[in-house]
C-alpha atoms as a PDB file:
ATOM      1  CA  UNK A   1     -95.292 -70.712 -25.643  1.00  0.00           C
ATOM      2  CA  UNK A   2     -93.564 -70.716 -29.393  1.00  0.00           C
ATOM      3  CA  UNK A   3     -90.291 -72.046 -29.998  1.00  0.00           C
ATOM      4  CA  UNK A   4     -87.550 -69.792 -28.628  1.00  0.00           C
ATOM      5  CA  UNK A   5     -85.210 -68.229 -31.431  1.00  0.00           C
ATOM      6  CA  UNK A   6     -82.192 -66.296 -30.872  1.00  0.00           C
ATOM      7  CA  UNK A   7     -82.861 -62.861 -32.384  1.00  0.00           C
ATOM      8  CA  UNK A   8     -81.318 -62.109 -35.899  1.00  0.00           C
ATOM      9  CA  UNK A   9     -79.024 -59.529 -34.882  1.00  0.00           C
ATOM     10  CA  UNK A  10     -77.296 -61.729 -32.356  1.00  0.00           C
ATOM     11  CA  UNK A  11     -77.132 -64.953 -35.334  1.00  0.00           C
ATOM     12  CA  UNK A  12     -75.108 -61.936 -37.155  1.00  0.00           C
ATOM     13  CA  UNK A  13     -73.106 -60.354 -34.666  1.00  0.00           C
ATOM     14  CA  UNK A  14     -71.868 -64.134 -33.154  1.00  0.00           C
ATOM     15  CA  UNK A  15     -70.680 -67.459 -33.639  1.00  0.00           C
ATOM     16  CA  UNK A  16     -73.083 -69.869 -31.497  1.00  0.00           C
ATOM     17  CA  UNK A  17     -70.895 -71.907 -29.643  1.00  0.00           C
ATOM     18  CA  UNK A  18     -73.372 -73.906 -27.802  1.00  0.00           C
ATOM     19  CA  UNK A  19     -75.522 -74.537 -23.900  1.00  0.00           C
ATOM     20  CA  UNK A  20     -74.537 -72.894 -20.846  1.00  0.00           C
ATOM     21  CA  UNK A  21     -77.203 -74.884 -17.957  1.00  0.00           C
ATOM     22  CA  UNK A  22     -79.330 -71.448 -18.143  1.00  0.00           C
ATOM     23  CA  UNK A  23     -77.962 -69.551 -21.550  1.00  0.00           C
ATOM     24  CA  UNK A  24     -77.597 -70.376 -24.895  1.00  0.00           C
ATOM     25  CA  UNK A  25     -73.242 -69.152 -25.588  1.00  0.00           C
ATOM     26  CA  UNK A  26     -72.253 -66.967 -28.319  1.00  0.00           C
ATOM     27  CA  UNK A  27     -68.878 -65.512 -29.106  1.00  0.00           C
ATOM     28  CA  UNK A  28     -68.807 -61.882 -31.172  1.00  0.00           C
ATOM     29  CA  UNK A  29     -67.214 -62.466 -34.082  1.00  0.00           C
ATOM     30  CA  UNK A  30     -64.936 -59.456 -33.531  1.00  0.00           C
ATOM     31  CA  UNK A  31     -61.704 -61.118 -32.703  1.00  0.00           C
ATOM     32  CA  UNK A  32     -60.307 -58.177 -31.493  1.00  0.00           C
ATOM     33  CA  UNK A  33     -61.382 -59.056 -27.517  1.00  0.00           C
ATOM     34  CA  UNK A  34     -62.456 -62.043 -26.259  1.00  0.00           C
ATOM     35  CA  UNK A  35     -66.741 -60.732 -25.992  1.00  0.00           C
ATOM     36  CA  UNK A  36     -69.330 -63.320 -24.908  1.00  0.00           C
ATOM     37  CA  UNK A  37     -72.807 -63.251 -25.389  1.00  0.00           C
ATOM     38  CA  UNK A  38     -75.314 -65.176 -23.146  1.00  0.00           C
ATOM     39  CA  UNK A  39     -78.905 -65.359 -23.848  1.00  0.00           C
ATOM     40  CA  UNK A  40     -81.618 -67.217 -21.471  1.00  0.00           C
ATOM     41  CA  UNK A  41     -84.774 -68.344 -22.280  1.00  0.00           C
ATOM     42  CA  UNK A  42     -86.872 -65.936 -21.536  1.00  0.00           C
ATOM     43  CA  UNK A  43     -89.537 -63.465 -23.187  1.00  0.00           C
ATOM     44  CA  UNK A  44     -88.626 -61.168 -20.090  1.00  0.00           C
ATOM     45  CA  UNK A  45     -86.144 -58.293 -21.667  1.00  0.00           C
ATOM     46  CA  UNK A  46     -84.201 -57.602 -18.117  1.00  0.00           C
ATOM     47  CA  UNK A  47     -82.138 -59.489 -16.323  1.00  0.00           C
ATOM     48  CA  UNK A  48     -83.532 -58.850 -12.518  1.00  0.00           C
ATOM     49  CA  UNK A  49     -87.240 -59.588 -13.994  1.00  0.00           C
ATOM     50  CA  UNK A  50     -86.020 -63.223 -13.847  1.00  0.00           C
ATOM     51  CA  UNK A  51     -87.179 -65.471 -10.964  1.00  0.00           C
ATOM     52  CA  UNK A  52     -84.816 -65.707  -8.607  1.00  0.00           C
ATOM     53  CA  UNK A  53     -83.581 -69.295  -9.337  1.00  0.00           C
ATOM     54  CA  UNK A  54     -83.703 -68.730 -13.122  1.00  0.00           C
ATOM     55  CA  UNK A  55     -81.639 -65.052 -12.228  1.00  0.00           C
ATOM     56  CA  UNK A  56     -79.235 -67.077  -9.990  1.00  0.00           C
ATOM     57  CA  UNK A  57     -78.693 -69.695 -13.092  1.00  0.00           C
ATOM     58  CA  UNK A  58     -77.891 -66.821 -15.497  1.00  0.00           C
ATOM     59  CA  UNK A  59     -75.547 -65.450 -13.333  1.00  0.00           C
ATOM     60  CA  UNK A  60     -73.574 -68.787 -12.626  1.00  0.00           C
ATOM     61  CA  UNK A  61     -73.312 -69.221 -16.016  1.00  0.00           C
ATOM     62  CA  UNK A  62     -72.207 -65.562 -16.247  1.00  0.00           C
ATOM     63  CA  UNK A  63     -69.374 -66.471 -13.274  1.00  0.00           C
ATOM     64  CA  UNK A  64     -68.844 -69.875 -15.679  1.00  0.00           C
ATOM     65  CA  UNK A  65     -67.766 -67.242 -18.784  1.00  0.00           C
ATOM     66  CA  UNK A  66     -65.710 -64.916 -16.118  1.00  0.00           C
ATOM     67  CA  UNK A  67     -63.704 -67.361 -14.488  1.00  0.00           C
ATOM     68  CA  UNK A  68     -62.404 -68.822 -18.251  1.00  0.00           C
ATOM     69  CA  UNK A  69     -61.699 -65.470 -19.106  1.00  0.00           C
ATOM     70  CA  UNK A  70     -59.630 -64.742 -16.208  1.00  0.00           C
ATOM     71  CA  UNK A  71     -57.911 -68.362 -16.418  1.00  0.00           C
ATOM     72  CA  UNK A  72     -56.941 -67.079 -20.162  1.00  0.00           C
ATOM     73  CA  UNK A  73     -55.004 -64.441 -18.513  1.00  0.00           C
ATOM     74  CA  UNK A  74     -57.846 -61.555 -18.454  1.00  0.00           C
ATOM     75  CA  UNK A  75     -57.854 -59.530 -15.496  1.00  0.00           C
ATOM     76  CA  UNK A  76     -60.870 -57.521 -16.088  1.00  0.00           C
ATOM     77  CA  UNK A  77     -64.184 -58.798 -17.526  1.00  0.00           C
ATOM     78  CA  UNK A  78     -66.510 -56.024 -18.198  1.00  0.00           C
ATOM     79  CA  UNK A  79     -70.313 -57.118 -18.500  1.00  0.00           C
ATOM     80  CA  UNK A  80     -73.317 -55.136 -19.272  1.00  0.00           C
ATOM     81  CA  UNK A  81     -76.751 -55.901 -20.770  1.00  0.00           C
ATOM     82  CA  UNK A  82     -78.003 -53.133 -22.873  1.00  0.00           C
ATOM     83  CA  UNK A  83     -80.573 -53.917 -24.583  1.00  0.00           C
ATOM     84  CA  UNK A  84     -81.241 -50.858 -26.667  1.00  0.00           C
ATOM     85  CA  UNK A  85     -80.981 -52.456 -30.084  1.00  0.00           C
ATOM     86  CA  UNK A  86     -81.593 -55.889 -29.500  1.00  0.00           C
ATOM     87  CA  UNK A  87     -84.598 -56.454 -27.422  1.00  0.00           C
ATOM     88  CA  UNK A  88     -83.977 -59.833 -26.450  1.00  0.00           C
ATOM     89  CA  UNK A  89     -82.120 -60.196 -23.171  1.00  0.00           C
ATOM     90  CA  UNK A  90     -78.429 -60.862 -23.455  1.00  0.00           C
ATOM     91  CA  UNK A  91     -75.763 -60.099 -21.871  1.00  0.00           C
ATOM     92  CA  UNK A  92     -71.945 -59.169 -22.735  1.00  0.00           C
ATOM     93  CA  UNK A  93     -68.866 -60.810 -20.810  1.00  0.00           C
ATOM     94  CA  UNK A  94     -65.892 -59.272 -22.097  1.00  0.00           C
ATOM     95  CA  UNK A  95     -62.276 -60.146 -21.047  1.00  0.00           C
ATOM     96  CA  UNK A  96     -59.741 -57.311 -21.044  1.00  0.00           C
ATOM     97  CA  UNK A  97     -56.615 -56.844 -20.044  1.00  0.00           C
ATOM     98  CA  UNK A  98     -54.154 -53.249 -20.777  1.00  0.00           C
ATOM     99  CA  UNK A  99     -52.967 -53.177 -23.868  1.00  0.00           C
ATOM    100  CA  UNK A 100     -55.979 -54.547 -25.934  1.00  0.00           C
ATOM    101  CA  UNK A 101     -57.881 -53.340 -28.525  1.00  0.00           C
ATOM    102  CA  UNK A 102     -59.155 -50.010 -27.288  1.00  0.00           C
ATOM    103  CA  UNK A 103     -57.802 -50.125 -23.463  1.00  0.00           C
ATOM    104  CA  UNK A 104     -58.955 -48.378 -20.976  1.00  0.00           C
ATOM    105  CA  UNK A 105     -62.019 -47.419 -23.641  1.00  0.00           C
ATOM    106  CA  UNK A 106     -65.517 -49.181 -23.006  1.00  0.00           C
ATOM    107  CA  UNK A 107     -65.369 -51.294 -25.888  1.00  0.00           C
ATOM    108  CA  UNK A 108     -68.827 -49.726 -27.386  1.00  0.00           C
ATOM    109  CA  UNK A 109     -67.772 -46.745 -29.842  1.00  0.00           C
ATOM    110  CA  UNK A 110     -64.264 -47.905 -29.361  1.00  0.00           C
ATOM    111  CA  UNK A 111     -63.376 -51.164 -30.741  1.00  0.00           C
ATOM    112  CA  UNK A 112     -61.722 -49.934 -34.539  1.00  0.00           C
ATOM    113  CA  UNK A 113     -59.706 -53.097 -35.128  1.00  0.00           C
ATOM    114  CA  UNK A 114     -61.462 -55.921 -36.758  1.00  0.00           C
ATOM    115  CA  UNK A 115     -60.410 -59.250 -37.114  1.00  0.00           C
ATOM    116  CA  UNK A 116     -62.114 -62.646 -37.534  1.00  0.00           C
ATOM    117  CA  UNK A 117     -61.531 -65.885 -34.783  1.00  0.00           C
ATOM    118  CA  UNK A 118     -59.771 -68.967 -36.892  1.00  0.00           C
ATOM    119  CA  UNK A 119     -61.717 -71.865 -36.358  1.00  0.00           C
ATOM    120  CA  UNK A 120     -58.660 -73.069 -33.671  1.00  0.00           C
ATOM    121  CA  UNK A 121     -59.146 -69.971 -31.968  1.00  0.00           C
ATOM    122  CA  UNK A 122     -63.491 -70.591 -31.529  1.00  0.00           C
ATOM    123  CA  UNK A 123     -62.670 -73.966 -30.687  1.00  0.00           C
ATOM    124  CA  UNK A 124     -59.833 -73.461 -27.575  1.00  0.00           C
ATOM    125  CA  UNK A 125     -62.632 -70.662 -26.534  1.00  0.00           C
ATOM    126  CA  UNK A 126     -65.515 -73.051 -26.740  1.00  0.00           C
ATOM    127  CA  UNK A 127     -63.226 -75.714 -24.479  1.00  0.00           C
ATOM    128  CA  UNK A 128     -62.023 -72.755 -22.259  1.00  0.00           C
ATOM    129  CA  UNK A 129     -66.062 -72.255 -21.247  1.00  0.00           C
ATOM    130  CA  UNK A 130     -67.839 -75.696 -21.902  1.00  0.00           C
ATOM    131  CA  UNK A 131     -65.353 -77.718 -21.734  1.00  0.00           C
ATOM    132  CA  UNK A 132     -65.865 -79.374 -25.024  1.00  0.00           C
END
């Protein structure tokens, strides 16, 4: 089996912020809501293809990501894996809350503001989730 890569779409779209047990972490660079990106290691493109105990580990780490988004005072974490541009399986862990960027909106076709994470900002999130 070669190497696994994260796809080139996901390098762009996110700042790699390090190893879940079962996912590799990324954080969209789009400031504007806090939007995780988790991607196993796996050539399989959906999530309930997984083996059971490799599904189970995605989804803990999943939980992981939820649970710091709530303790960060998000009330609502909307997660989806899509998979229609980027065929590598990953999946989305947004925190929102009312009042946010484009709230009640799905985020997809929604999300006008832009604005970049400050390196403090990546960091608290990276401690928030890994504990780093």
């Amino acid at each position: 089996m070669p190497s696994f890569a994260l796809h080139p779409q996901l390098l762009a779209d996110g700042h790699v912020l390090g190893r879940l047990p079962a996912t590799h972490l990324l954080l969209h660079r789009n400031g504007a809501v806090p939007w995780f990106i988790l991607v196993p290691e796996t050539d399989l493109a959906n999530l309930l293809d997984l083996p059971t105990a490799h599904r189970d580990a995605v989804l803990a780490d999943c939980t992981r990501v939820s649970d710091a988004l709530r303790t960060l005072g998000y009330p609502r974490i909307n997660v989806a894996w899509i998979g229609n541009l980027v065929p590598q399986l990953h999946i989305h862990i947004i925190g929102r809350r009312p009042g946010d960027a484009c709230w009640p909106r799905p985020v997809w076709g929604h999300l006008e503001e832009r604005r970049d994470w400050d390196e403090s900002e990546i960091a608290a999130l990276r401690v928030a989730v890994l504990g780093e």
